[in-house]
N, C-alpha and C. Protein backbone atom coordinates (compact mmCIF):
# COMPACT_ATOMS: atom_id res chain seq x y z
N UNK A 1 0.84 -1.19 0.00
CA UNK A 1 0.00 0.00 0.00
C UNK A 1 0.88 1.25 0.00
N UNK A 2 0.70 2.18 -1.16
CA UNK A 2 1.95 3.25 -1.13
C UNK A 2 0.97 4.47 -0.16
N UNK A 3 -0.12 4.18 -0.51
CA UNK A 3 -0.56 5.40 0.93
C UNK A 3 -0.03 5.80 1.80
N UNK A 4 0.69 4.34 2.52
CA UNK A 4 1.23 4.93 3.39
C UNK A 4 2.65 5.78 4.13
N UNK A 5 2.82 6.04 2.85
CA UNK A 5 3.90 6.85 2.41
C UNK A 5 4.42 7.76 3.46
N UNK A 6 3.52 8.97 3.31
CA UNK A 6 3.34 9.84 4.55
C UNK A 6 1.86 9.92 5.21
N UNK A 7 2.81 10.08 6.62
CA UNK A 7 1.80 9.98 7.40
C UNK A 7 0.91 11.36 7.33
N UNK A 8 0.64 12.05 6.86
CA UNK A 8 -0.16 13.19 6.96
C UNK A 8 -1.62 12.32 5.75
N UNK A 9 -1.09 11.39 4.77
CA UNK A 9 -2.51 10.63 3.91
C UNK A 9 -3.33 9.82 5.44
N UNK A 10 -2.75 9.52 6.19
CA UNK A 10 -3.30 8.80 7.14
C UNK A 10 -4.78 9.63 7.74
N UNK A 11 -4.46 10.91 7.81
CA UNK A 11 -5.65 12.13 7.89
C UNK A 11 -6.40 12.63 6.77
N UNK A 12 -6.10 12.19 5.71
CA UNK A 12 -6.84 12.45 4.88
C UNK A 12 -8.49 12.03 4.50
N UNK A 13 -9.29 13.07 4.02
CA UNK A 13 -10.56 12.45 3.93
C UNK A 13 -10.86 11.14 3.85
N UNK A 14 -10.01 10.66 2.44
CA UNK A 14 -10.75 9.54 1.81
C UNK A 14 -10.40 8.31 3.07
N UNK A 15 -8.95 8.11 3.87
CA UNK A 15 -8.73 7.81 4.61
C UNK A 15 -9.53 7.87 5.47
N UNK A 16 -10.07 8.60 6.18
CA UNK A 16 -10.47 8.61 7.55
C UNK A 16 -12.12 7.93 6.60
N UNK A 17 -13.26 8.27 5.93
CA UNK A 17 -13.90 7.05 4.99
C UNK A 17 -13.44 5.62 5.10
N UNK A 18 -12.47 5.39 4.53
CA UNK A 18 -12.42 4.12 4.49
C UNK A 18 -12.11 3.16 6.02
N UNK A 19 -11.43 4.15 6.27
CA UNK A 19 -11.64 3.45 8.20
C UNK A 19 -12.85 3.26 8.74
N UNK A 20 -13.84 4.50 8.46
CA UNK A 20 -15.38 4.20 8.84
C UNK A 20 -15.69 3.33 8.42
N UNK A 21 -15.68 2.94 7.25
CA UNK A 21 -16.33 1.81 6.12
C UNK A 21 -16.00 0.49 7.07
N UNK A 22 -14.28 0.37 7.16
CA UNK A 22 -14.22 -0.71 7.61
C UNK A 22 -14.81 -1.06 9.60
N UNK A 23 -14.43 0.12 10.02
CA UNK A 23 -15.30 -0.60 11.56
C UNK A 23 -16.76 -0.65 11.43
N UNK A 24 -17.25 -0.06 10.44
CA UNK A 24 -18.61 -0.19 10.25
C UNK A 24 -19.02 -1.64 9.66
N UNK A 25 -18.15 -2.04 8.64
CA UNK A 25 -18.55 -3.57 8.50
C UNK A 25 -18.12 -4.27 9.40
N UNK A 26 -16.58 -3.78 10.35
CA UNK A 26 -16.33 -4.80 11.30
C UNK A 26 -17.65 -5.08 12.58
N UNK A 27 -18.04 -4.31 12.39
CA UNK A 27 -19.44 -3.78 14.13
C UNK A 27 -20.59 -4.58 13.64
N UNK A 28 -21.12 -4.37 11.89
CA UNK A 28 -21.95 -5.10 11.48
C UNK A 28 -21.63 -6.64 11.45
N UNK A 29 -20.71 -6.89 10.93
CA UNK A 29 -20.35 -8.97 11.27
C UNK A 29 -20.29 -8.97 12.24
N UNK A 30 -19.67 -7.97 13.29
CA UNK A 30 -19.75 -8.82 14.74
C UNK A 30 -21.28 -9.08 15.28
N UNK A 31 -21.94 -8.20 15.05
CA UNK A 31 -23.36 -8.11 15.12
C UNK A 31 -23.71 -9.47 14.48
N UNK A 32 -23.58 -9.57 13.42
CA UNK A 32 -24.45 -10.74 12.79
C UNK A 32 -23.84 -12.21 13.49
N UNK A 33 -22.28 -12.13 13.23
CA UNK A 33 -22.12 -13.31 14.13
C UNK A 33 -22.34 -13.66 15.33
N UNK A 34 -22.44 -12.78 15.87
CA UNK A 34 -23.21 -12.95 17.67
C UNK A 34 -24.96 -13.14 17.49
N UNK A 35 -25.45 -12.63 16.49
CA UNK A 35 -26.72 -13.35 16.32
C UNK A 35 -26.81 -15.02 16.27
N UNK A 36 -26.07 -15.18 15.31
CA UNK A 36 -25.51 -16.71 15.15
C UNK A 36 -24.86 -17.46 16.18
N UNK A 37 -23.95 -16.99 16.78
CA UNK A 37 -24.02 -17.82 18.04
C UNK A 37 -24.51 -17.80 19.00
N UNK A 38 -25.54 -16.89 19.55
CA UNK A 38 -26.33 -17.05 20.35
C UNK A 38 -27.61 -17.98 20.36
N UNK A 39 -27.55 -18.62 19.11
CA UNK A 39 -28.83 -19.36 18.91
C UNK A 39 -28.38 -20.99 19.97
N UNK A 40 -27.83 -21.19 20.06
CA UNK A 40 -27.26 -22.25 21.12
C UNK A 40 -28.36 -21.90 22.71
């Protein structure tokens, strides 16, 4: 990943987006998989 080149892209819009994106799908699977194992 050359992004990470300098650290000042680390603050960058599209950056700080794609971090949302990802804890947002990470929060949603955890969600769904704890649906799924709670069925026990």
């Amino acid at each position: 990943m050359r992004m990470m080149k300098t650290r000042n892209s680390l603050l960058s819009p599209r950056s700080l987006v794609v971090h949302a994106v990802g804890i947002g799908a990470a929060v949603w699977l955890g969600k769904a998989w704890g649906k799924n194992t709670k069925e026990d």
